[in-house]
Protein backbone atom coordinates (compact mmCIF):
# COMPACT_ATOMS: atom_id res chain seq x y z
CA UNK A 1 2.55 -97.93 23.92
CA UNK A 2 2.56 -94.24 23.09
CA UNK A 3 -0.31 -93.30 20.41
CA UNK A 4 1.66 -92.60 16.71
CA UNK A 5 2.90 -89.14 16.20
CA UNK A 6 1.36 -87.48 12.98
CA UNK A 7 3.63 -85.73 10.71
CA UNK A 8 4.37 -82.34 11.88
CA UNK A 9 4.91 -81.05 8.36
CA UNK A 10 1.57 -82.12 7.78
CA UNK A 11 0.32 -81.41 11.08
CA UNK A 12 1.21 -77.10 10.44
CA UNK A 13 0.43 -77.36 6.71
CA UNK A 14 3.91 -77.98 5.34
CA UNK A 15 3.97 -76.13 1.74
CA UNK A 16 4.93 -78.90 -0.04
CA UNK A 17 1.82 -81.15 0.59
CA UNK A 18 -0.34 -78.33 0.03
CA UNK A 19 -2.75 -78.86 -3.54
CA UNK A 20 -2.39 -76.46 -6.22
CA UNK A 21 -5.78 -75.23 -5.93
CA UNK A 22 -5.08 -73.78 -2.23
CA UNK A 23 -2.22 -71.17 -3.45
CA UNK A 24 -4.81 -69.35 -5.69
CA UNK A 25 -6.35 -67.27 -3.27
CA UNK A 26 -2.99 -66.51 -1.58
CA UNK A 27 -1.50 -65.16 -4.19
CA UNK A 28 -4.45 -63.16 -5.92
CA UNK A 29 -4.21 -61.26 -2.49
CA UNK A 30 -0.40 -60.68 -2.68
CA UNK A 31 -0.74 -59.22 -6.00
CA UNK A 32 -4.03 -56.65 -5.17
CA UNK A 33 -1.32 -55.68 -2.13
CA UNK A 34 1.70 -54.84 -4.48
CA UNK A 35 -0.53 -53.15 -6.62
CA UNK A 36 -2.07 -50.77 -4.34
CA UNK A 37 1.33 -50.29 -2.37
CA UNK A 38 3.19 -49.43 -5.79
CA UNK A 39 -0.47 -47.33 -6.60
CA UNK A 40 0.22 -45.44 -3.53
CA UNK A 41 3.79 -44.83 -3.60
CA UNK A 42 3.08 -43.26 -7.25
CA UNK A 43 0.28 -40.72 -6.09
CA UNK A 44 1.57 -40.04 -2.96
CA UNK A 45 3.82 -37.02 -4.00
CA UNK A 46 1.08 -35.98 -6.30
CA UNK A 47 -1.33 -36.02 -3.50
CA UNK A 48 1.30 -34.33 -1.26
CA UNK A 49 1.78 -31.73 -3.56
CA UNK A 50 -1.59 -31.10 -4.31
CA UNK A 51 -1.89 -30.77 -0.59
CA UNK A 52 0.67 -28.75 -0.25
CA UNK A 53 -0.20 -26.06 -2.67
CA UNK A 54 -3.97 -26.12 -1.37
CA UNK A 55 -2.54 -24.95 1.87
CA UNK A 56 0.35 -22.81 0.71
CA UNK A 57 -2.88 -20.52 -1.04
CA UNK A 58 -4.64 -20.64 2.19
CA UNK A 59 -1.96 -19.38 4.09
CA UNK A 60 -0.71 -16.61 1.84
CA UNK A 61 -4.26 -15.26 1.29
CA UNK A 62 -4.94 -15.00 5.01
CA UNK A 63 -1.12 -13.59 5.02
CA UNK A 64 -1.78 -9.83 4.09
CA UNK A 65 -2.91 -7.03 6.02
CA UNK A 66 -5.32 -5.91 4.40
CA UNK A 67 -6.24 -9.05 2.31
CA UNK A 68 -5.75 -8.08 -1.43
CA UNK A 69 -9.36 -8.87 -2.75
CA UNK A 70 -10.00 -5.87 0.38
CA UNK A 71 -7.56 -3.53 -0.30
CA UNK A 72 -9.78 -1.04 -1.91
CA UNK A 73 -11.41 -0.50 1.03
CA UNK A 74 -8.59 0.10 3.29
CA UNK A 75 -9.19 3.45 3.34
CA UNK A 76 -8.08 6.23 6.11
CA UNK A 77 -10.58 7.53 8.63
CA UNK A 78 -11.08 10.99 7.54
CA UNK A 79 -12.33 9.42 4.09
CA UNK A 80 -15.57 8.50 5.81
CA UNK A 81 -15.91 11.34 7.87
CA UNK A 82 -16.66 13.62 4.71
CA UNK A 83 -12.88 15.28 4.97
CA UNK A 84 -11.95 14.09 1.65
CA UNK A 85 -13.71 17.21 -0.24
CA UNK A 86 -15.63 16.41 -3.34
CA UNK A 87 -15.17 18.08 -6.85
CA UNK A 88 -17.60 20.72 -6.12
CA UNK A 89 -16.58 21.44 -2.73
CA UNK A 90 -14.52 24.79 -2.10
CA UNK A 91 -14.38 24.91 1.76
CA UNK A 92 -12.98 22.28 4.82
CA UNK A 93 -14.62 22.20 8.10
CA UNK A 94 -13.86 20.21 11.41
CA UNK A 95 -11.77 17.54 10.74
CA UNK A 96 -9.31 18.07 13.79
CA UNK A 97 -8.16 14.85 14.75
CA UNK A 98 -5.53 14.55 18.19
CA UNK A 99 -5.41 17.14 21.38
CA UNK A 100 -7.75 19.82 19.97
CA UNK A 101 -6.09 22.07 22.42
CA UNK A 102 -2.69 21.28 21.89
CA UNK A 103 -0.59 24.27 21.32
CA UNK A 104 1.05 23.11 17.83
CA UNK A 105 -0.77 22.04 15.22
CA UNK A 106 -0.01 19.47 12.29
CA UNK A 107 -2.34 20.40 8.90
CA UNK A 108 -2.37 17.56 6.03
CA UNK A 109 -2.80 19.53 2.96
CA UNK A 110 -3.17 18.10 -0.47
CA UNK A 111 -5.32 15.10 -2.42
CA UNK A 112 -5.72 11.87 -2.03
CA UNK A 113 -1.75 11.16 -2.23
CA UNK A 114 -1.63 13.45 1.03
CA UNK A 115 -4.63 11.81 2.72
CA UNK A 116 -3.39 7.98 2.56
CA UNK A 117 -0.66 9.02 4.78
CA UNK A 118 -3.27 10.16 7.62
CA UNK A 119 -2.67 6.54 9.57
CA UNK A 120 0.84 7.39 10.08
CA UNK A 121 0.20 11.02 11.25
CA UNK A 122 -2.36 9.87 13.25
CA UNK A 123 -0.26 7.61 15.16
CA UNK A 124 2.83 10.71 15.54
CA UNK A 125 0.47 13.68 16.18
CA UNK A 126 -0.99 11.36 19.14
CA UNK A 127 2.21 10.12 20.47
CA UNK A 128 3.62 13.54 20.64
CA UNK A 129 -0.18 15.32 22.02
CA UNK A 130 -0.04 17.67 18.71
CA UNK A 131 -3.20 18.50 16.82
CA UNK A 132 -4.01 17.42 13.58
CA UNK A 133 -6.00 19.04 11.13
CA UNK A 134 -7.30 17.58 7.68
CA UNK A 135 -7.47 20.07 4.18
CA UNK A 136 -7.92 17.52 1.47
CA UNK A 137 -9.40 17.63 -1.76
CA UNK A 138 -10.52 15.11 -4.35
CA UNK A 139 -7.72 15.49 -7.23
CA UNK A 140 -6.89 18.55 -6.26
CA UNK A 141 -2.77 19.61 -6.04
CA UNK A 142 -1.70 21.51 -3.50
CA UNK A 143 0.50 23.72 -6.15
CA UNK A 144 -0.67 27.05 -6.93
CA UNK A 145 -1.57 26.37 -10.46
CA UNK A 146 -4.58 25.68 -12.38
CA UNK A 147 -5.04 22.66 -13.53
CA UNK A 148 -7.41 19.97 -16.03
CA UNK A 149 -10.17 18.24 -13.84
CA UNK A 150 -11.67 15.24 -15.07
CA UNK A 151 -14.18 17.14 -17.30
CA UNK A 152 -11.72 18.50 -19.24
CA UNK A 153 -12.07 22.13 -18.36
CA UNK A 154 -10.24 23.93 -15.89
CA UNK A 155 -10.90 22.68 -12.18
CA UNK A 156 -12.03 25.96 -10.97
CA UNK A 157 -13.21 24.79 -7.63
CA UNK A 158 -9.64 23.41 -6.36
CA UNK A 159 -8.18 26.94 -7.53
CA UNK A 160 -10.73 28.15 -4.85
CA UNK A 161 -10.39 25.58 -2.28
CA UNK A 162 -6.57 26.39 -2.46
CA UNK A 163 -6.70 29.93 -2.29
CA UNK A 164 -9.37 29.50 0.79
CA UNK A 165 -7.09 27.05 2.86
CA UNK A 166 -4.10 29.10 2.34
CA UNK A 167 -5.55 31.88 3.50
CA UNK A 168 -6.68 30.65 6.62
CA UNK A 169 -3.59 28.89 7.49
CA UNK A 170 -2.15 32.33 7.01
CA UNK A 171 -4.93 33.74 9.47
CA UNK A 172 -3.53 31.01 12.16
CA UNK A 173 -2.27 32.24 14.73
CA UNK A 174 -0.37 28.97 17.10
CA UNK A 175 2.51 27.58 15.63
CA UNK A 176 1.68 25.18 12.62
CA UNK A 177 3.42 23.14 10.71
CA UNK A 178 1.76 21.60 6.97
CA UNK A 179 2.71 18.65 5.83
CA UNK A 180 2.09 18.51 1.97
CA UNK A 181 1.86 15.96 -0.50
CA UNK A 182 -0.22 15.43 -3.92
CA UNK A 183 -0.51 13.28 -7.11
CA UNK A 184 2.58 13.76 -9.61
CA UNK A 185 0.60 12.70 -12.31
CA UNK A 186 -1.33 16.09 -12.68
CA UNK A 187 -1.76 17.87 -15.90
CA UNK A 188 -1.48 21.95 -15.41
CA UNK A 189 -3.09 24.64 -17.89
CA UNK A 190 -1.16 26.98 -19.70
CA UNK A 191 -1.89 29.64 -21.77
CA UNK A 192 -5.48 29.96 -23.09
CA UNK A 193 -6.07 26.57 -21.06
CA UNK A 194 -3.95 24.40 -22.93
CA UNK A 195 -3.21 21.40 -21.12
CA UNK A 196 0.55 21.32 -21.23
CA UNK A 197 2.79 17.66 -20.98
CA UNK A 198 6.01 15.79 -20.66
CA UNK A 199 8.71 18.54 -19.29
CA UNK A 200 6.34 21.81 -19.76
CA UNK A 201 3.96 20.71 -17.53
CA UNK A 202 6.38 19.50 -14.70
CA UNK A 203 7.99 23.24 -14.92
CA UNK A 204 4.18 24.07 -14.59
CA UNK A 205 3.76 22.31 -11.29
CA UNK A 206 7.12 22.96 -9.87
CA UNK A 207 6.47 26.82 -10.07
CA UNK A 208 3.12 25.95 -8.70
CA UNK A 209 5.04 24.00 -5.35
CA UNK A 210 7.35 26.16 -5.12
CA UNK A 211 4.83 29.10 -5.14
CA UNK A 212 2.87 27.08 -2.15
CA UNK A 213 5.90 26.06 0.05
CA UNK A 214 7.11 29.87 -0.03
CA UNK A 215 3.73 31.34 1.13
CA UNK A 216 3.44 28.72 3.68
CA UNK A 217 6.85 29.69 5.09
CA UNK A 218 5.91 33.74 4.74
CA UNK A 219 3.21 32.32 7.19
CA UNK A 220 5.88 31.50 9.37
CA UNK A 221 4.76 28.23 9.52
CA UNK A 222 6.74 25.13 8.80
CA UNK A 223 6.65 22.90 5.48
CA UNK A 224 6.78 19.49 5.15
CA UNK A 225 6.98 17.80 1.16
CA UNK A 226 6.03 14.62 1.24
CA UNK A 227 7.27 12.94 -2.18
CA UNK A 228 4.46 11.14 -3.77
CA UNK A 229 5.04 7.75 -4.28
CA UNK A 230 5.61 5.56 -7.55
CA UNK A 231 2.65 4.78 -9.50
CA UNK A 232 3.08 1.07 -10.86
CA UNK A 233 2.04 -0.19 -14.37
CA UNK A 234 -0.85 -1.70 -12.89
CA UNK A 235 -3.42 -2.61 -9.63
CA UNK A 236 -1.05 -3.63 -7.63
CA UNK A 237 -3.76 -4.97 -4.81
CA UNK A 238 -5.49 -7.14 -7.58
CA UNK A 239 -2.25 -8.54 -8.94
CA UNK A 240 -1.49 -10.07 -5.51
CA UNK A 241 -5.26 -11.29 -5.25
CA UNK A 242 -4.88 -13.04 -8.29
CA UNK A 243 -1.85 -15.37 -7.00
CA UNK A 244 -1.12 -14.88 -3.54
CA UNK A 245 1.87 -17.24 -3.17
CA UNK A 246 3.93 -15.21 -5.18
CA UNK A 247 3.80 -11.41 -3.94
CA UNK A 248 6.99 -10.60 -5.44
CA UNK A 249 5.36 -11.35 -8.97
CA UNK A 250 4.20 -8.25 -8.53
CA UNK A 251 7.00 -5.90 -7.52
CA UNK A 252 7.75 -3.07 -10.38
CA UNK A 253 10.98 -1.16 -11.31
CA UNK A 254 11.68 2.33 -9.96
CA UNK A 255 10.38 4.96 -12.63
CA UNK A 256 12.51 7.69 -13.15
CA UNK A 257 10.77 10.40 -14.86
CA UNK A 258 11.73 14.40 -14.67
CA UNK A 259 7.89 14.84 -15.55
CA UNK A 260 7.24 13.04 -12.06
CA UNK A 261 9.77 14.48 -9.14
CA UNK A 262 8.82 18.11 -9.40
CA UNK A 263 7.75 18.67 -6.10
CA UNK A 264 11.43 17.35 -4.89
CA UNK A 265 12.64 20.49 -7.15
CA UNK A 266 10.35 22.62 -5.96
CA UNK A 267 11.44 21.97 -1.98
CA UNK A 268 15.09 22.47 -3.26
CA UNK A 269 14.35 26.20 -3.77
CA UNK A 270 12.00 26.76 -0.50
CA UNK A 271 14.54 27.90 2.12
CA UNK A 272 13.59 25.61 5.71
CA UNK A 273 11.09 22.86 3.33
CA UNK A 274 12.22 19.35 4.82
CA UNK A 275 11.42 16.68 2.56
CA UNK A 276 10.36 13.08 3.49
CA UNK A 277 11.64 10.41 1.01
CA UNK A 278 9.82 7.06 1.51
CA UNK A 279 11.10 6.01 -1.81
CA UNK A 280 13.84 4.49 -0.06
CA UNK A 281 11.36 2.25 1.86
CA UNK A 282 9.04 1.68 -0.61
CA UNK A 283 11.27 0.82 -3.38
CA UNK A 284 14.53 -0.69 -2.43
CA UNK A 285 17.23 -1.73 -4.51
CA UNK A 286 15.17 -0.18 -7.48
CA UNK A 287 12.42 -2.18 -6.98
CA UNK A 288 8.93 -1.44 -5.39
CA UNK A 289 7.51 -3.61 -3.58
CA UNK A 290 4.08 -5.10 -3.58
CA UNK A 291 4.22 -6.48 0.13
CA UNK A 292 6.73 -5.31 2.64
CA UNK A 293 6.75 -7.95 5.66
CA UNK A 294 2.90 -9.20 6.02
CA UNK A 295 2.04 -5.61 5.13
CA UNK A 296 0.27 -5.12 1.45
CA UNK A 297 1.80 -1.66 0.36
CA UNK A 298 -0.63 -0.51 -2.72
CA UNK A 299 -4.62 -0.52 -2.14
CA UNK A 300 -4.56 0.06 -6.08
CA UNK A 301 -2.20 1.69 -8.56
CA UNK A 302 -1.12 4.58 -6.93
CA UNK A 303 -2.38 4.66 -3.85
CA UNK A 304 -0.84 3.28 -0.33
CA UNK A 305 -2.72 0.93 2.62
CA UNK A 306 -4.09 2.45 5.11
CA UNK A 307 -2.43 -0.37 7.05
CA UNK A 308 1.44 -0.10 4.93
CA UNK A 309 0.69 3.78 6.26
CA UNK A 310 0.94 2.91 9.88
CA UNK A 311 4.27 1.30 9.77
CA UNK A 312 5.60 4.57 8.20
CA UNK A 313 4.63 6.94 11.41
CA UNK A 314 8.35 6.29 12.33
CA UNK A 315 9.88 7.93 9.32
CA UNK A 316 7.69 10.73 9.11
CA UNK A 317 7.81 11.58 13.09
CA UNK A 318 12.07 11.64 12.84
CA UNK A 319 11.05 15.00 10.44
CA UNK A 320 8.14 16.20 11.83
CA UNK A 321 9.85 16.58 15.19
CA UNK A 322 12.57 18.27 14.24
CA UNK A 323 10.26 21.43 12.74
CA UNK A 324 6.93 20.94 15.21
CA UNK A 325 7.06 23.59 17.42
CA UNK A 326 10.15 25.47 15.90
């Protein structure tokens, strides 16, 4: 006789002969487990985005070259190699960058809005074995005028560091070509040493240019005007420091201003000036850019990266070789 089978439903715990007291437990568990599964599907896009924004900032920080909260310092060699003349100074030595003995020679002559473009004449002036030579002066124009210096008397000591560069560039005697830009935002003195403004003072310093370019061309030398480029309403570096994701934030319009294009006049009436325009580059469509590619264009207000200078060497080398030389 075969033993008695036990029930299989109770045999594998059949539901319905289960007590009441066993489906506590079970379902206490279920419920923590919807809760945390709904819990999670709620924060999960939170967390996500959180996540994603914490490495959106990372990225676009690291993006730039040079990193906006550095951009200040992105200066161009010749800065701190003493070629950037102080207020006081009156006279440039050394400062010859390139083939010291090539046979033409490529002089930067201005301020500080002709010395941020040294990267990018660096890179043509060694591509093409020329010789590069640095006249620069802190604040002061190129333009044979006198103008206010930031005492608020007239800045006697660029009138003489003007006169003493032109005059040796007139003493030169191999084949030389000057490539000159400086700050629009200048104020000239007229009569008495009045500070003039507004439309009297761009006459001021377009009489000034023009005065410049012709003796450099009486030289025989060629003359390059570099236009200076558009100062924006604010510090353009720290504005893309201050939220990195969104570059753009910080583009500015195009300012048109007859006070501020006076040196483009001034090449106008220079027979043989070539002009380089980076407007075009800088500010397309109307609107100037804060970052151009990867490339962070303004170290401050008014002033270009050294690095934003470098990818500009093509631009100014389609002038510079048609008049090197010549």
């Amino acid at each position: 006789m075969r033993p008695e089978r036990r029930s299989s439903r109770r045999a594998r715990g059949d539901p319905a002969t289960r007590p009441l007291s066993a489906w506590v437990l079970p379902v206490a568990l279920l419920a923590a487990v919807a809760a945390s599964v709904v819990t999670a599907h709620t924060q999960a896009p939170k967390a996500a985005a959180r996540a994603s924004t914490a490495v959106l900032t990372t990225i676009s920080t690291d993006a730039f070259r040079p990193a906006p909260g550095q951009a200040s310092q992105d200066l161009p060699s010749p800065f701190h190699q003493g070629c950037m003349i102080g207020v006081k100074g009156t006279e440039t030595h050394g400062c010859i960058y390139g083939d010291r003995s090539a046979k033409d020679t490529v002089v930067l002559f201005g301020d500080s809005h002709a010395l941020m473009h040294f990267p990018a004449l660096q890179i043509v002036a060694k591509r093409n074995g020329w010789r590069l030579e640095v006249w620069t002066k802190r604040e002061c124009t190129p333009a044979e005028t006198t103008i206010l210096s930031d005492k608020g008397g007239p800045y006697s000591t660029c009138d003489t560091w003007r006169k003493r560069m032109l005059k040796r560039l007139e003493a030169e005697r191999r084949p030389t070509t000057v490539v000159v830009a400086g700050e629009s935002k200048t104020t000239a003195l007229g009569s008495g040493g009045r500070a003039l403004h507004g439309a009297a003072n761009a006459r001021a310093l377009e009489r000034g240019y023009v005065a410049t370019l012709r003796r450099i061309r009486a030289a025989g030398d060629q003359v390059v005007m570099v236009e200076d480029t558009p100062e924006g309403p604010y510090d353009v570096a720290d504005c893309v420091a201050a939220d990195p994701g969104n570059p753009s934030a910080c583009d500015f319009p195009k300012p048109h201003r007859y006070d501020r294009e006076f040196e483009l006049r001034a090449a106008r009436q220079v027979r043989g000036a070539r002009v380089i325009d980076l407007d075009s580059t800088i500010c397309p469509h109307e609107k100037c850019r804060a970052v151009i590619g990867d490339v962070l264009v303004y170290r401050d207000a008014a002033h270009i990266t050294a690095d934003f200078s470098r990818t500009l060497a093509p631009r100014f080398e389609k002038v510079l070789k048609q008049v090197v030389g010549r």
